[in-house]
C-alpha atoms as a PDB file:
ATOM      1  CA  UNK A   1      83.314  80.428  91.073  1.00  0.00           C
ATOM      2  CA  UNK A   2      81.837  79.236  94.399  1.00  0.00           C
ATOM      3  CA  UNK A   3      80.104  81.673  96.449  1.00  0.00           C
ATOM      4  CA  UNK A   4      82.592  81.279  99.399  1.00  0.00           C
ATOM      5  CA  UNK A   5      85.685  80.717  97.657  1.00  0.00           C
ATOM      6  CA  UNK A   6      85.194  84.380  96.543  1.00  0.00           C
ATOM      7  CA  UNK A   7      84.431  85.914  99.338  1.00  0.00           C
ATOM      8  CA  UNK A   8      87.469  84.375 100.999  1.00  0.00           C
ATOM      9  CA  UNK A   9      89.640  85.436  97.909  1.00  0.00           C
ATOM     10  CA  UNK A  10      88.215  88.822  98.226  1.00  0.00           C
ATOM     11  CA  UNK A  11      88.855  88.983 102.144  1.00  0.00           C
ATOM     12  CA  UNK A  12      92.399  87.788 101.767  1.00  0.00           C
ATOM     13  CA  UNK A  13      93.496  90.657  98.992  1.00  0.00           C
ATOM     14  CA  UNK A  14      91.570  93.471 100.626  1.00  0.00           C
ATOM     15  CA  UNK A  15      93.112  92.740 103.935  1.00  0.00           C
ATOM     16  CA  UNK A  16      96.558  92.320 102.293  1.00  0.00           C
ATOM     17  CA  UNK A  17      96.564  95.399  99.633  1.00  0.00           C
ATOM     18  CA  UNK A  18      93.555  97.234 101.082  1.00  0.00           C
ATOM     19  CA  UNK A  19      91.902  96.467  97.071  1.00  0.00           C
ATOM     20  CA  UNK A  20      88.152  96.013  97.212  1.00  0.00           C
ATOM     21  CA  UNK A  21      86.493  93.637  94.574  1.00  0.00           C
ATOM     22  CA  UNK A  22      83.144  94.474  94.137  1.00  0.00           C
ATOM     23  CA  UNK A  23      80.432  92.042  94.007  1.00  0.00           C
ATOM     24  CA  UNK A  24      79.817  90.651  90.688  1.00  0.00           C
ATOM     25  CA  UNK A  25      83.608  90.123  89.755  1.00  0.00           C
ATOM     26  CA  UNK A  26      83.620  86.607  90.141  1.00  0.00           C
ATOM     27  CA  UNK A  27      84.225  85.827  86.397  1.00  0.00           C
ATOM     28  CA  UNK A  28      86.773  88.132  86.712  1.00  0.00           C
ATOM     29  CA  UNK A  29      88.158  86.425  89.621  1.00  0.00           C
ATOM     30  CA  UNK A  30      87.870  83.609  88.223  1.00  0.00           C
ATOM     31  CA  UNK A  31      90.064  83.949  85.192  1.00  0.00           C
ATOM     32  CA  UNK A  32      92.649  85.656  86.854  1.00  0.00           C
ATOM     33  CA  UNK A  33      93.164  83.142  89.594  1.00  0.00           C
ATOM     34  CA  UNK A  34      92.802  80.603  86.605  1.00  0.00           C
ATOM     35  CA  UNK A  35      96.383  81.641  85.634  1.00  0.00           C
ATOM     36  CA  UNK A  36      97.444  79.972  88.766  1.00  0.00           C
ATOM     37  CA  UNK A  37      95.666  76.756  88.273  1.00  0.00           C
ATOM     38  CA  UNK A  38      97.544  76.105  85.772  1.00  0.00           C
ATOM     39  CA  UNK A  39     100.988  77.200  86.539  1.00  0.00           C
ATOM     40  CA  UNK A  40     100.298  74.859  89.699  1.00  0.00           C
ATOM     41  CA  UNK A  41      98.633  72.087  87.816  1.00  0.00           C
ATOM     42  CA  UNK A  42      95.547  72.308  90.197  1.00  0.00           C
ATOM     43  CA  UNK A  43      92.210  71.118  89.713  1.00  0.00           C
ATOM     44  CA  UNK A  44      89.890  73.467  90.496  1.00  0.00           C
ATOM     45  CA  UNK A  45      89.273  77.170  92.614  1.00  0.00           C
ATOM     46  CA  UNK A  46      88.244  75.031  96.060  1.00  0.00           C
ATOM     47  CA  UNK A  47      91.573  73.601  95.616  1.00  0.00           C
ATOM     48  CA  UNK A  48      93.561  76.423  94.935  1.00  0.00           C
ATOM     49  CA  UNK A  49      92.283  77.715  97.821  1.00  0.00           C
ATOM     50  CA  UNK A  50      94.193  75.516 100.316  1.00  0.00           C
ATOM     51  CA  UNK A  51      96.884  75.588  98.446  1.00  0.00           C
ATOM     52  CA  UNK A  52      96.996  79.145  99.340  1.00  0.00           C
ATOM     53  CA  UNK A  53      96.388  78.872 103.009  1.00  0.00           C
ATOM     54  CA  UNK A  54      99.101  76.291 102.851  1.00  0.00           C
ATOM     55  CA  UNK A  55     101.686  78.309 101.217  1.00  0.00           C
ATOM     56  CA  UNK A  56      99.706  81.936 102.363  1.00  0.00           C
ATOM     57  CA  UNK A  57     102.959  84.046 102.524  1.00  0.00           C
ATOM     58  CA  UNK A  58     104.852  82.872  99.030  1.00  0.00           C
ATOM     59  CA  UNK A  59     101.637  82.685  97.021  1.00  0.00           C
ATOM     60  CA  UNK A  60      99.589  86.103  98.542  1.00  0.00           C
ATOM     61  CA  UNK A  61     102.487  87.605  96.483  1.00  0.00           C
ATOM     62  CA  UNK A  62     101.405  85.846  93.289  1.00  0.00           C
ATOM     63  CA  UNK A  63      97.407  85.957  94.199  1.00  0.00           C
ATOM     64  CA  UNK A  64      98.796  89.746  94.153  1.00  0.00           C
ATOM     65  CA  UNK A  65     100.256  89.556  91.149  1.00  0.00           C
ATOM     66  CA  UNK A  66      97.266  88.411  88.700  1.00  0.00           C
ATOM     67  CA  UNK A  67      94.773  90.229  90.809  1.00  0.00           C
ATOM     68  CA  UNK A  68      96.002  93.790  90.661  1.00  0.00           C
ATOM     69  CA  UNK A  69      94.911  95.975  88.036  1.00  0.00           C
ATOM     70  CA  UNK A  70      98.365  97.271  85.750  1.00  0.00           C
ATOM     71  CA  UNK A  71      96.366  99.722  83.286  1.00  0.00           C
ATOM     72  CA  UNK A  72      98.977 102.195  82.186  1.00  0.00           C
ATOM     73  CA  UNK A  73      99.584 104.328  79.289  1.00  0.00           C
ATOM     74  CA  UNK A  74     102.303 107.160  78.064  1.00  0.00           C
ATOM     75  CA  UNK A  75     101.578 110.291  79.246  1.00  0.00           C
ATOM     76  CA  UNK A  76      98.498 109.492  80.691  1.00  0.00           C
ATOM     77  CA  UNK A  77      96.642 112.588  81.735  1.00  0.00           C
ATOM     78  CA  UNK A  78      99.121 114.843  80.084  1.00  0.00           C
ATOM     79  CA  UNK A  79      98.191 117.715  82.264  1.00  0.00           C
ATOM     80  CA  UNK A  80      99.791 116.200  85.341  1.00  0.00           C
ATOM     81  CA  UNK A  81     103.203 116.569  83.422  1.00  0.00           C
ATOM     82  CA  UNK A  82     102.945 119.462  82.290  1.00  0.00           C
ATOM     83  CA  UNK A  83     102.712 121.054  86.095  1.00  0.00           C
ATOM     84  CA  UNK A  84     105.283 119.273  86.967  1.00  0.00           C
ATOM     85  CA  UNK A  85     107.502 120.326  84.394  1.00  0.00           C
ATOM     86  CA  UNK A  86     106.819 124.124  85.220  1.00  0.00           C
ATOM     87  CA  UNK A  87     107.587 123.467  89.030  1.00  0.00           C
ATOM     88  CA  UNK A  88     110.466 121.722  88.078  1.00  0.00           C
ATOM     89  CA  UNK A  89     112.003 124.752  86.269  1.00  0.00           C
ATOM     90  CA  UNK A  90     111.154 126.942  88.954  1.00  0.00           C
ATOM     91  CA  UNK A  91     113.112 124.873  91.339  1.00  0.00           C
ATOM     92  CA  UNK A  92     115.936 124.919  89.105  1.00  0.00           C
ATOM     93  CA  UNK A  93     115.514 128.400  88.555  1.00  0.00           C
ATOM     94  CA  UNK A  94     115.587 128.741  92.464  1.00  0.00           C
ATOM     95  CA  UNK A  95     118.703 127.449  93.008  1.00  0.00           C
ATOM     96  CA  UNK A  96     117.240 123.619  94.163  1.00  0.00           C
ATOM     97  CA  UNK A  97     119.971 120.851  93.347  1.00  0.00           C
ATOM     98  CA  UNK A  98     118.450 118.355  94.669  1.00  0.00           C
ATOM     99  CA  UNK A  99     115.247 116.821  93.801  1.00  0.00           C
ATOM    100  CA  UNK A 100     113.389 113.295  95.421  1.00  0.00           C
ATOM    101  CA  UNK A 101     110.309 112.203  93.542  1.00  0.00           C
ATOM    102  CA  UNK A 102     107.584 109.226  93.984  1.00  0.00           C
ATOM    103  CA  UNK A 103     105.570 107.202  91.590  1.00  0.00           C
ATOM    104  CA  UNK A 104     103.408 105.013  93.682  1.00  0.00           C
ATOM    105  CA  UNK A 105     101.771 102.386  91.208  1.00  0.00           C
ATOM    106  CA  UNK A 106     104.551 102.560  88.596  1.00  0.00           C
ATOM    107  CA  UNK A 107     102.756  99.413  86.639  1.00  0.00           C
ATOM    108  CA  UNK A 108     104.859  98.202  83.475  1.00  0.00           C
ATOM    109  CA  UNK A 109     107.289 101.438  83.695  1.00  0.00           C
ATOM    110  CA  UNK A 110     105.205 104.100  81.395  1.00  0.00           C
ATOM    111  CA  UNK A 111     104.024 106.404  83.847  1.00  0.00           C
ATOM    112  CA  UNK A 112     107.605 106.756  86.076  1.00  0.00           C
ATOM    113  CA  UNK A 113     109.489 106.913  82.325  1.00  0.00           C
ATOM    114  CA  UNK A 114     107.666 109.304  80.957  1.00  0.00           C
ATOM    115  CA  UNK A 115     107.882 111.528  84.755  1.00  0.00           C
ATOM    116  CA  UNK A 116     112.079 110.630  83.705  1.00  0.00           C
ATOM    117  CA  UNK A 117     111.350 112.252  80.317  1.00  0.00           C
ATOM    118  CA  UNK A 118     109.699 115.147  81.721  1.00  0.00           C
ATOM    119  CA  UNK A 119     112.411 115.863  84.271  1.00  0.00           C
ATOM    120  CA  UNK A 120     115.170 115.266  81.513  1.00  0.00           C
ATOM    121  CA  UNK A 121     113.450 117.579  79.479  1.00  0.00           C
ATOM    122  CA  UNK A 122     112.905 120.437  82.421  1.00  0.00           C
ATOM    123  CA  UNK A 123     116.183 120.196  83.578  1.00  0.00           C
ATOM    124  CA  UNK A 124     118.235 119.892  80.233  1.00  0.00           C
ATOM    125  CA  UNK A 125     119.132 123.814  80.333  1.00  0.00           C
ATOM    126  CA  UNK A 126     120.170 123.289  84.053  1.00  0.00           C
ATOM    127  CA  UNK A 127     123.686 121.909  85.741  1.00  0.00           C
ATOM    128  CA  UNK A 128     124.215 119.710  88.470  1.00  0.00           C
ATOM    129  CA  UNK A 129     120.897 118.816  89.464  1.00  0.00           C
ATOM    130  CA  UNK A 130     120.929 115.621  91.450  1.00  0.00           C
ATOM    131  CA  UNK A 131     117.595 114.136  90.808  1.00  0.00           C
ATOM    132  CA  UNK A 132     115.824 110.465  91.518  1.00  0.00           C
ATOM    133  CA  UNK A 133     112.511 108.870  91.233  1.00  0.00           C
ATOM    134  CA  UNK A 134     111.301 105.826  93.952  1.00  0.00           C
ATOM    135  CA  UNK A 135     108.710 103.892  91.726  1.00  0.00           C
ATOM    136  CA  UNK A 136     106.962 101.395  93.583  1.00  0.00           C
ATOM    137  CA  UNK A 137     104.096  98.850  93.052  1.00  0.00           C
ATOM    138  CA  UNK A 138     103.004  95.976  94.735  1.00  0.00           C
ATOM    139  CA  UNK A 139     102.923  93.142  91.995  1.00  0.00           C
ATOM    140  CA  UNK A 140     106.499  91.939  91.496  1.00  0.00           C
ATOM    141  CA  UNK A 141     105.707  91.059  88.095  1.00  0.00           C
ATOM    142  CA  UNK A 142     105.205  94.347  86.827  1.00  0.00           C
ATOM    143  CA  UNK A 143     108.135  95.734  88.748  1.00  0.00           C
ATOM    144  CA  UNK A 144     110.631  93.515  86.981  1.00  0.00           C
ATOM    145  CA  UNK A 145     108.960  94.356  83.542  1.00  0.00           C
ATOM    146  CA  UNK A 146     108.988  97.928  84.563  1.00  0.00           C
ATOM    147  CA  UNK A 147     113.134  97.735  85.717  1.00  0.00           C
ATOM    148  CA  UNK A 148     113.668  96.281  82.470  1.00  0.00           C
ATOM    149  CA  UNK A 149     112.734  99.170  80.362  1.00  0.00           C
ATOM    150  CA  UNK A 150     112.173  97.395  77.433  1.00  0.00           C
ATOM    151  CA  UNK A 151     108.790  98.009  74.875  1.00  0.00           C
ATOM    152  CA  UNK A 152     107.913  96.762  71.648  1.00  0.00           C
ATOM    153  CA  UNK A 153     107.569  99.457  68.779  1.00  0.00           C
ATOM    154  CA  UNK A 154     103.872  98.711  69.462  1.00  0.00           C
ATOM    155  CA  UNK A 155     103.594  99.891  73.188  1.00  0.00           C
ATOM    156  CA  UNK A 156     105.239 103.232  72.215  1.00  0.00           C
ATOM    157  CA  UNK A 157     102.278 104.917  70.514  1.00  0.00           C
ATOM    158  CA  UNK A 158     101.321 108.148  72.605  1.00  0.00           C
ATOM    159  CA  UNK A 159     105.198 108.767  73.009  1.00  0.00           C
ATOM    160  CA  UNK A 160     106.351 111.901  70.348  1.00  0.00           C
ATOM    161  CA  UNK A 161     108.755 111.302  68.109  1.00  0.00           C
ATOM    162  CA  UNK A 162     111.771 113.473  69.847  1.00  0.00           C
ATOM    163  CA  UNK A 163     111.294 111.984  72.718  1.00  0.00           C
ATOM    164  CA  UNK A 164     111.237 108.564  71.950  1.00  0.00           C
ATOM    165  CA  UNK A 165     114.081 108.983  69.622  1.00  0.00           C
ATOM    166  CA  UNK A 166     116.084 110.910  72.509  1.00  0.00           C
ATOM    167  CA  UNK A 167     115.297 108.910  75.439  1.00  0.00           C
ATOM    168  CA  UNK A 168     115.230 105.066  73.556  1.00  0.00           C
ATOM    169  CA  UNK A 169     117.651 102.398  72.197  1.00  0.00           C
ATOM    170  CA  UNK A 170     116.795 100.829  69.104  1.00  0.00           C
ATOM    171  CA  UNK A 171     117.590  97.142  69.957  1.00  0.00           C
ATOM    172  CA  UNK A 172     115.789  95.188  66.964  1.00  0.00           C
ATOM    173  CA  UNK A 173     112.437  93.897  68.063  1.00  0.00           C
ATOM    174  CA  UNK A 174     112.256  96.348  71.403  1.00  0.00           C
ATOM    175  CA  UNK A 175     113.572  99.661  72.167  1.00  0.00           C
ATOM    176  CA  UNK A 176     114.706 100.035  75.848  1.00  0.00           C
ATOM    177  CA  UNK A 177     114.925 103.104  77.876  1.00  0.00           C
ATOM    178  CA  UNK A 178     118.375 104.668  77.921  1.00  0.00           C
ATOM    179  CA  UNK A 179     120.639 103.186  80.608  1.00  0.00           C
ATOM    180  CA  UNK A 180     121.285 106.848  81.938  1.00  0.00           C
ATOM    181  CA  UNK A 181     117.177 107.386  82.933  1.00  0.00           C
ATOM    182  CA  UNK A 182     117.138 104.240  84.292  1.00  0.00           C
ATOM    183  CA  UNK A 183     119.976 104.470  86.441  1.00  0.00           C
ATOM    184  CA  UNK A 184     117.494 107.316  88.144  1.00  0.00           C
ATOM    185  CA  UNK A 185     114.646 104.970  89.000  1.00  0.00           C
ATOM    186  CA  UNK A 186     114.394 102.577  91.661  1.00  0.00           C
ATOM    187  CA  UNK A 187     112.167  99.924  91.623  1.00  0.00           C
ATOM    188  CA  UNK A 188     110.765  98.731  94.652  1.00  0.00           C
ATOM    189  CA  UNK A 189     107.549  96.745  95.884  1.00  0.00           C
ATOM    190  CA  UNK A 190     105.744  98.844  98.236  1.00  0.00           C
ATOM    191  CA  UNK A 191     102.253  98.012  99.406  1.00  0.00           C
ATOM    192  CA  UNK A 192      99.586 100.864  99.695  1.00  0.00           C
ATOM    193  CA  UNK A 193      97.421  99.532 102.040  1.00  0.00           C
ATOM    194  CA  UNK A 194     100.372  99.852 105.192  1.00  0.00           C
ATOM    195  CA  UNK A 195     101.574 103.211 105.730  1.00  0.00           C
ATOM    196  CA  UNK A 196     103.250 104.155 107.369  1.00  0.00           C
ATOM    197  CA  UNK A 197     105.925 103.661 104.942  1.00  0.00           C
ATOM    198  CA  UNK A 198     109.699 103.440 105.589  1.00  0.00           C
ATOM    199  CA  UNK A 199     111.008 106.897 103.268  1.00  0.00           C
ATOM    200  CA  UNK A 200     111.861 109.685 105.296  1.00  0.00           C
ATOM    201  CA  UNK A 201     111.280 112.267 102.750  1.00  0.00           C
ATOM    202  CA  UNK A 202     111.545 115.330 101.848  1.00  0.00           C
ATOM    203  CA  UNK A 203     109.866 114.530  98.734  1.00  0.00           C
ATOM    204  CA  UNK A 204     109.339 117.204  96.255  1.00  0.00           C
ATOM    205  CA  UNK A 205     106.850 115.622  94.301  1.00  0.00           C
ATOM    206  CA  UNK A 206     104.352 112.344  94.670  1.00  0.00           C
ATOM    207  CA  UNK A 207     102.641 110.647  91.872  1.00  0.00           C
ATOM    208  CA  UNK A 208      99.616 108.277  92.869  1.00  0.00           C
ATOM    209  CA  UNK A 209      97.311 108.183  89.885  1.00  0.00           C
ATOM    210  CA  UNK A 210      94.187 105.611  89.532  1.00  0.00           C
ATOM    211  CA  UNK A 211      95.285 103.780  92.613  1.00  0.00           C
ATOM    212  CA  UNK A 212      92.756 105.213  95.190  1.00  0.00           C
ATOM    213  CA  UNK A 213      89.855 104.338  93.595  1.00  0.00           C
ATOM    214  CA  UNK A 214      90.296 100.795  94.888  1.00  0.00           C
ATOM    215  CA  UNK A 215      90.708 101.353  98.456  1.00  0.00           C
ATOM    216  CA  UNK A 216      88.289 102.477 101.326  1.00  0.00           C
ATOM    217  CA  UNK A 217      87.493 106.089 102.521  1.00  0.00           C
ATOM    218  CA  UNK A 218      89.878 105.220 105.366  1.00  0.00           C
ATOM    219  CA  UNK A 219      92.553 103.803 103.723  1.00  0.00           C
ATOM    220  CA  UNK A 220      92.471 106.796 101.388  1.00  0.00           C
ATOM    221  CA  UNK A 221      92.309 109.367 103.782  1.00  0.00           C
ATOM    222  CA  UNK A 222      95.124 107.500 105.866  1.00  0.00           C
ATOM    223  CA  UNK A 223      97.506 107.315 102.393  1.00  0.00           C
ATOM    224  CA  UNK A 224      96.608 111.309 102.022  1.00  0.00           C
ATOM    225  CA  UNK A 225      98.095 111.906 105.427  1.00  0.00           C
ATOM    226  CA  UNK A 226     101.076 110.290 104.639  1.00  0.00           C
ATOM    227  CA  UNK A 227     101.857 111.765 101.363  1.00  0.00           C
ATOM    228  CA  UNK A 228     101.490 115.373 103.185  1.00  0.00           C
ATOM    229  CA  UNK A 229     104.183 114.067 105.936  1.00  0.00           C
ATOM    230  CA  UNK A 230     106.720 113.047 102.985  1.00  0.00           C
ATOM    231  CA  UNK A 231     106.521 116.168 100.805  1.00  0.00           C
END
């Protein structure tokens, strides 16, 4: 990749999404924006380029899209939902009927499921608890993956057995998430980098997990800020 073609690709997602690519990530770059190339039929990265100053606002959503980093898993850092599950009885236990949550980088849908498991699973010796997860992300593509709810047998390893056979339709070559936990999620694309954003809050609980690491000191500290306002 050309020297300034990165640095201009680099400029124009950090500014947009507040990510910073390091130097060195040109291959990287490269074979991510090489996805476009060909879904455009363009030549070459120099080309691509002005195609994307050209068309900046429909394809910085794409660019977006194959530039952002969707690493996921089940359960990921199982300790985080196990906290959450104790508060969650002790709200119940309180008295709360209502409860507002946030996943911030909900990726393909494993992390803002499995916070829809836990809850279920908190709040299944409790009645008329009103509860609803926002999970947002800025790549469209993973957001429509994610609404979907649907994973190969293959994807659901780190997922015990009750749960997946509680909380999952068999449907042949996928099973999806049951209708009734995903009629709990929204799905919206949210971008990080521009608080502040347009929830009011309360919330009683925020999930932003492996998403800092790619912004600034600022950025972070300004996205801290804003997660104390909405809880």
């Amino acid at each position: 990749m050309k020297a300034h073609v990165f640095k201009e690709i680099r400029s124009v997602v950090q500014d947009a999404s507040g990510i910073q690519i390091q130097d060195g990530k040109e291959s990287m770059i490269s074979a991510r924006i090489g996805q476009r190339l060909k879904k455009l039929s363009l030549t070459d990265e120099v080309e691509y380029l002005e195609y994307l100053k050209d068309e900046f606002e429909r394809e910085l959503v794409e660019l977006l899209n194959v530039i952002s980093t969707n690493v996921t898993s089940w359960y990921r850092e199982g300790e985080h939902f196990k906290i959450l599950e104790e508060a969650v009885k002790g709200w119940a236990s309180d008295g709360q009927r209502r409860m507002r949550l946030w996943c911030a980088a909900s990726s393909t849908g494993e992390e803002p499921y499995t916070i829809c498991f836990t809850m279920s699973e908190a709040l299944k010796n409790a009645r008329n608890v009103d509860w609803r997860l926002l999970a947002t992300d800025i790549s469209t593509r993973v957001l429509h993956e994610a609404s979907e709810g649907s994973y190969t047998p293959e994807r659901l390893s780190g997922i015990p057995d009750a749960i997946r056979n509680r909380y999952f339709d068999d449907e042949g070559s996928s099973h999806r998430v049951q209708q009734g936990l995903r009629n709990r999620v929204s799905f919206k694309r949210l971008n990080l980098s521009s608080p502040p954003f347009p929830m009011k809050g309360p919330l009683d609980a925020i999930f932003c997990r492996n998403v800092m690491i790619y912004f600034d000191t600022e950025l972070r500290a300004r996205l801290v800020a804003e997660f104390h306002r909405l809880l």
